[in-house]
N, C-alpha and C. Protein backbone atom coordinates (compact mmCIF):
# COMPACT_ATOMS: atom_id res chain seq x y z
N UNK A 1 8.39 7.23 -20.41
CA UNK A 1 7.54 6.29 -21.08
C UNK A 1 6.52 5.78 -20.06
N UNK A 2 5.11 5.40 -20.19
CA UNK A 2 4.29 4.78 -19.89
C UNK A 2 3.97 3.56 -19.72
N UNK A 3 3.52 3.06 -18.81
CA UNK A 3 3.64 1.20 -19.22
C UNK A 3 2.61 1.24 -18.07
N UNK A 4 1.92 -0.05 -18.06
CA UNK A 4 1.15 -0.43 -17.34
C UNK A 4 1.56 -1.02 -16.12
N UNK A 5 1.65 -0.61 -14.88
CA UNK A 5 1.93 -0.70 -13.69
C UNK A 5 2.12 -2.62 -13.47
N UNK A 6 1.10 -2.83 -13.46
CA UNK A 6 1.36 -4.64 -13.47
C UNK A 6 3.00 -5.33 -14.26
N UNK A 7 3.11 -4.15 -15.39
CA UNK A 7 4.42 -4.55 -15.54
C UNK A 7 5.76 -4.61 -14.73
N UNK A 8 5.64 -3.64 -13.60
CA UNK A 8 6.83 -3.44 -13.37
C UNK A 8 6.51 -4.67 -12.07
N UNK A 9 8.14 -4.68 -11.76
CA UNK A 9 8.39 -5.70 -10.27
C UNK A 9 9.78 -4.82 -9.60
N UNK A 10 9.22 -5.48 -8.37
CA UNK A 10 9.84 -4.87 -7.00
C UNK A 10 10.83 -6.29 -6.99
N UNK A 11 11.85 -6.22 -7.05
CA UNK A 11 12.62 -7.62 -6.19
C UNK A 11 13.08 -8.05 -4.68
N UNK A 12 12.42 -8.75 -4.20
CA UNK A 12 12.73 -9.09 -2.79
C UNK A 12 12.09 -8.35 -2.16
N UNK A 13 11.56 -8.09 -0.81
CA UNK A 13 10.74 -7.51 0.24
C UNK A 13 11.81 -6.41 0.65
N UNK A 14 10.85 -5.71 0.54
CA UNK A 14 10.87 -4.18 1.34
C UNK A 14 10.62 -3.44 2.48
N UNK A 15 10.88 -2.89 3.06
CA UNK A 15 9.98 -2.37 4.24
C UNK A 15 9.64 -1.22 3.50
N UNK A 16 8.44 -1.29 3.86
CA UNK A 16 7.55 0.30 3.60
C UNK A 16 7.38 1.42 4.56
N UNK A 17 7.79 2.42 4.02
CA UNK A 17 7.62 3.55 5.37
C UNK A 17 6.14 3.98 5.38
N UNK A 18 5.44 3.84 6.25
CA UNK A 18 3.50 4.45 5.85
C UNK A 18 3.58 6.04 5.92
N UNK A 19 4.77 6.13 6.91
CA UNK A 19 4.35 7.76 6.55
C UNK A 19 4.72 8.56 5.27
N UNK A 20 6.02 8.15 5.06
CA UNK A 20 6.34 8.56 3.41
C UNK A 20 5.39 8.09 2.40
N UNK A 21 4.62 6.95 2.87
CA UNK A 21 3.91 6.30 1.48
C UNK A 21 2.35 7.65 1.65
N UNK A 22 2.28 7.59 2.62
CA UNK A 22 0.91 8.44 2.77
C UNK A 22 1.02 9.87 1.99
N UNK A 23 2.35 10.33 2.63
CA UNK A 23 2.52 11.90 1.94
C UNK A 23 2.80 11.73 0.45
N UNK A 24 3.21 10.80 -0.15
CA UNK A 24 3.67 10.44 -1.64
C UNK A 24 1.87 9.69 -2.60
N UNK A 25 1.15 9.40 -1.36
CA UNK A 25 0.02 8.65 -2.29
C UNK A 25 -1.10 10.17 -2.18
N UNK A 26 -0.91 10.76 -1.35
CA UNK A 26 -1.73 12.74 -1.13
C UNK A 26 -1.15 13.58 -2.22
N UNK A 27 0.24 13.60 -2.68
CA UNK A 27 0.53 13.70 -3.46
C UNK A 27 0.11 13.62 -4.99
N UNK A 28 0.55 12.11 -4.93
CA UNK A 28 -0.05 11.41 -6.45
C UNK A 28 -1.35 11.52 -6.59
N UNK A 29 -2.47 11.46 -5.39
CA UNK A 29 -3.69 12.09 -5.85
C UNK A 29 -4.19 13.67 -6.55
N UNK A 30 -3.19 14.59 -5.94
CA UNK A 30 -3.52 15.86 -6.06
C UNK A 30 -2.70 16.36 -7.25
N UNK A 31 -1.45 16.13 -7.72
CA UNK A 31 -0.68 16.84 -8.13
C UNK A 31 -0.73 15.61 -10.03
N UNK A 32 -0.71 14.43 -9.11
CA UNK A 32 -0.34 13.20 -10.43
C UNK A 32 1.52 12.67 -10.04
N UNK A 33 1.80 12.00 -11.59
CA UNK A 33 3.11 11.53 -10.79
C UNK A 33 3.99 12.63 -11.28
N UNK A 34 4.99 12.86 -10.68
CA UNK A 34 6.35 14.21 -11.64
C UNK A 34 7.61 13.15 -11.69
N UNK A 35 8.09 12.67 -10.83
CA UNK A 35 8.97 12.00 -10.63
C UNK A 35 8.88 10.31 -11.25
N UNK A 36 9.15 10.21 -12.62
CA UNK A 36 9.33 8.89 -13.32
C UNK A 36 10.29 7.69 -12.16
N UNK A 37 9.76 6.60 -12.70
CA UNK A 37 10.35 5.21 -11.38
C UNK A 37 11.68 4.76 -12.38
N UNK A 38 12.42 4.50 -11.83
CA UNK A 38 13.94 4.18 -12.53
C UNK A 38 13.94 2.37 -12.86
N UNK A 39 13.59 2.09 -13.99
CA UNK A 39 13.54 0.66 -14.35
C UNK A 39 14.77 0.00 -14.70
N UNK A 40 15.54 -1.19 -14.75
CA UNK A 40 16.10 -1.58 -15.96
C UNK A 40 15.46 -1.97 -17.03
N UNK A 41 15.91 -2.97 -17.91
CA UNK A 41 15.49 -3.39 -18.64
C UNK A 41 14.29 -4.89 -18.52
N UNK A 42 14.27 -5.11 -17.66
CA UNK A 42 13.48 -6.22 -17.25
C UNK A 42 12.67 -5.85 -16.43
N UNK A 43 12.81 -4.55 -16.02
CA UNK A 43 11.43 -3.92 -16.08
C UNK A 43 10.92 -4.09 -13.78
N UNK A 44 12.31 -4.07 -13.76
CA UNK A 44 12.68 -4.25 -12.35
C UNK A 44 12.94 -2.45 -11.65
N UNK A 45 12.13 -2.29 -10.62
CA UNK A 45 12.26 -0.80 -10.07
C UNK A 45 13.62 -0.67 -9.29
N UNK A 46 14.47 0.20 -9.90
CA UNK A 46 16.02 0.19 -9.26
C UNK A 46 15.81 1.58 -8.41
N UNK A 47 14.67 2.59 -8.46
CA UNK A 47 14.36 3.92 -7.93
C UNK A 47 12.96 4.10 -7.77
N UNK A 48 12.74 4.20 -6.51
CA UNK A 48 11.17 4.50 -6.94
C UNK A 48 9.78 3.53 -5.91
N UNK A 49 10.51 2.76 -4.93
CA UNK A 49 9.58 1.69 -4.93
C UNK A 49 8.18 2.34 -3.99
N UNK A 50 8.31 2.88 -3.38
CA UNK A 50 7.13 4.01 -2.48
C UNK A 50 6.22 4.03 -3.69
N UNK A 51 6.89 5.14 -5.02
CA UNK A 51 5.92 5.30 -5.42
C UNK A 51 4.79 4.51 -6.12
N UNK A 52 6.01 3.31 -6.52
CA UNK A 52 5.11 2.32 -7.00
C UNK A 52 3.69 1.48 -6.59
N UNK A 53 4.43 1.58 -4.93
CA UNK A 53 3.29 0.85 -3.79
C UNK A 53 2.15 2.03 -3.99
N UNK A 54 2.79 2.95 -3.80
CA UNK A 54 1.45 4.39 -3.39
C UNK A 54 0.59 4.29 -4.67
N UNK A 55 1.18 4.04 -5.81
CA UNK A 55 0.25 4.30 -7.20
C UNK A 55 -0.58 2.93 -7.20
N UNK A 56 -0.12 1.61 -6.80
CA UNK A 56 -0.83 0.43 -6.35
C UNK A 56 -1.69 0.92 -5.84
N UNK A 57 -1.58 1.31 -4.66
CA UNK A 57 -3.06 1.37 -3.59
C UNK A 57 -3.79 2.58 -3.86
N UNK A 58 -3.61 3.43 -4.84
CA UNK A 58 -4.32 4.62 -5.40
C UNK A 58 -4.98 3.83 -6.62
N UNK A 59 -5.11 2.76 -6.80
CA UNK A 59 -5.71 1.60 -8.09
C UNK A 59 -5.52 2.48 -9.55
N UNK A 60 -3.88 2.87 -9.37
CA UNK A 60 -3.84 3.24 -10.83
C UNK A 60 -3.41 2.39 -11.21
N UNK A 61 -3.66 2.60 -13.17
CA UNK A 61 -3.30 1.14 -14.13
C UNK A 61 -2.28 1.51 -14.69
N UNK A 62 -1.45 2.87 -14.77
CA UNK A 62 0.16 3.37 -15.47
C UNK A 62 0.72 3.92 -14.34
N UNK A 63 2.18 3.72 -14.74
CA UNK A 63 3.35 4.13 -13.82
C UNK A 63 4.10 4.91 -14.90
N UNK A 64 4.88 5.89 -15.14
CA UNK A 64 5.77 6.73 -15.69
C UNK A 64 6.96 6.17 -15.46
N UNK A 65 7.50 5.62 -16.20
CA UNK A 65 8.85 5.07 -16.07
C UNK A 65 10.18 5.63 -16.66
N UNK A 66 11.33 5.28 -16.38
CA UNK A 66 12.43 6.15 -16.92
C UNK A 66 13.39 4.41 -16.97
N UNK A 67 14.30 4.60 -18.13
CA UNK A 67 15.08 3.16 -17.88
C UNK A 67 16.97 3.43 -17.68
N UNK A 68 16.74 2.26 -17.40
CA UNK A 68 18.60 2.73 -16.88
C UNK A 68 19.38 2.33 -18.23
N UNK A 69 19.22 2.23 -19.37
CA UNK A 69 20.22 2.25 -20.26
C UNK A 69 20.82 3.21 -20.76
């Protein structure tokens, strides 16, 4: 499913790896996303948070989501 990126949330701080985020945002430019982000129901990323950041700073407005129910 599709949803608009602003929807989803990250809980609590993360460390970000730049080099994984770099090869995952070269990626998402060239290829798009394949790999859906693992939500619950509140719309919280339980899988996925790289890509979320990488699709942030690539100023996309959808994320591909998958939910845990």
């Amino acid at each position: 499913m599709q949803i608009k990126l602003s929807e989803v949330k990250i809980a609590g701080p993360f460390k970000v790896n730049e080099y994984l985020l770099g090869k995952l945002m070269n990626s998402l430019a060239i290829d798009g996303q394949k790999v859906p982000v693992l939500v619950n129901d509140a719309m919280y990323v339980m899988d996925g948070r790289h890509r979320v950041e990488a699709l942030r700073r690539l100023n996309r407005d959808t994320v591909e989501v998958t939910t845990t129910r």
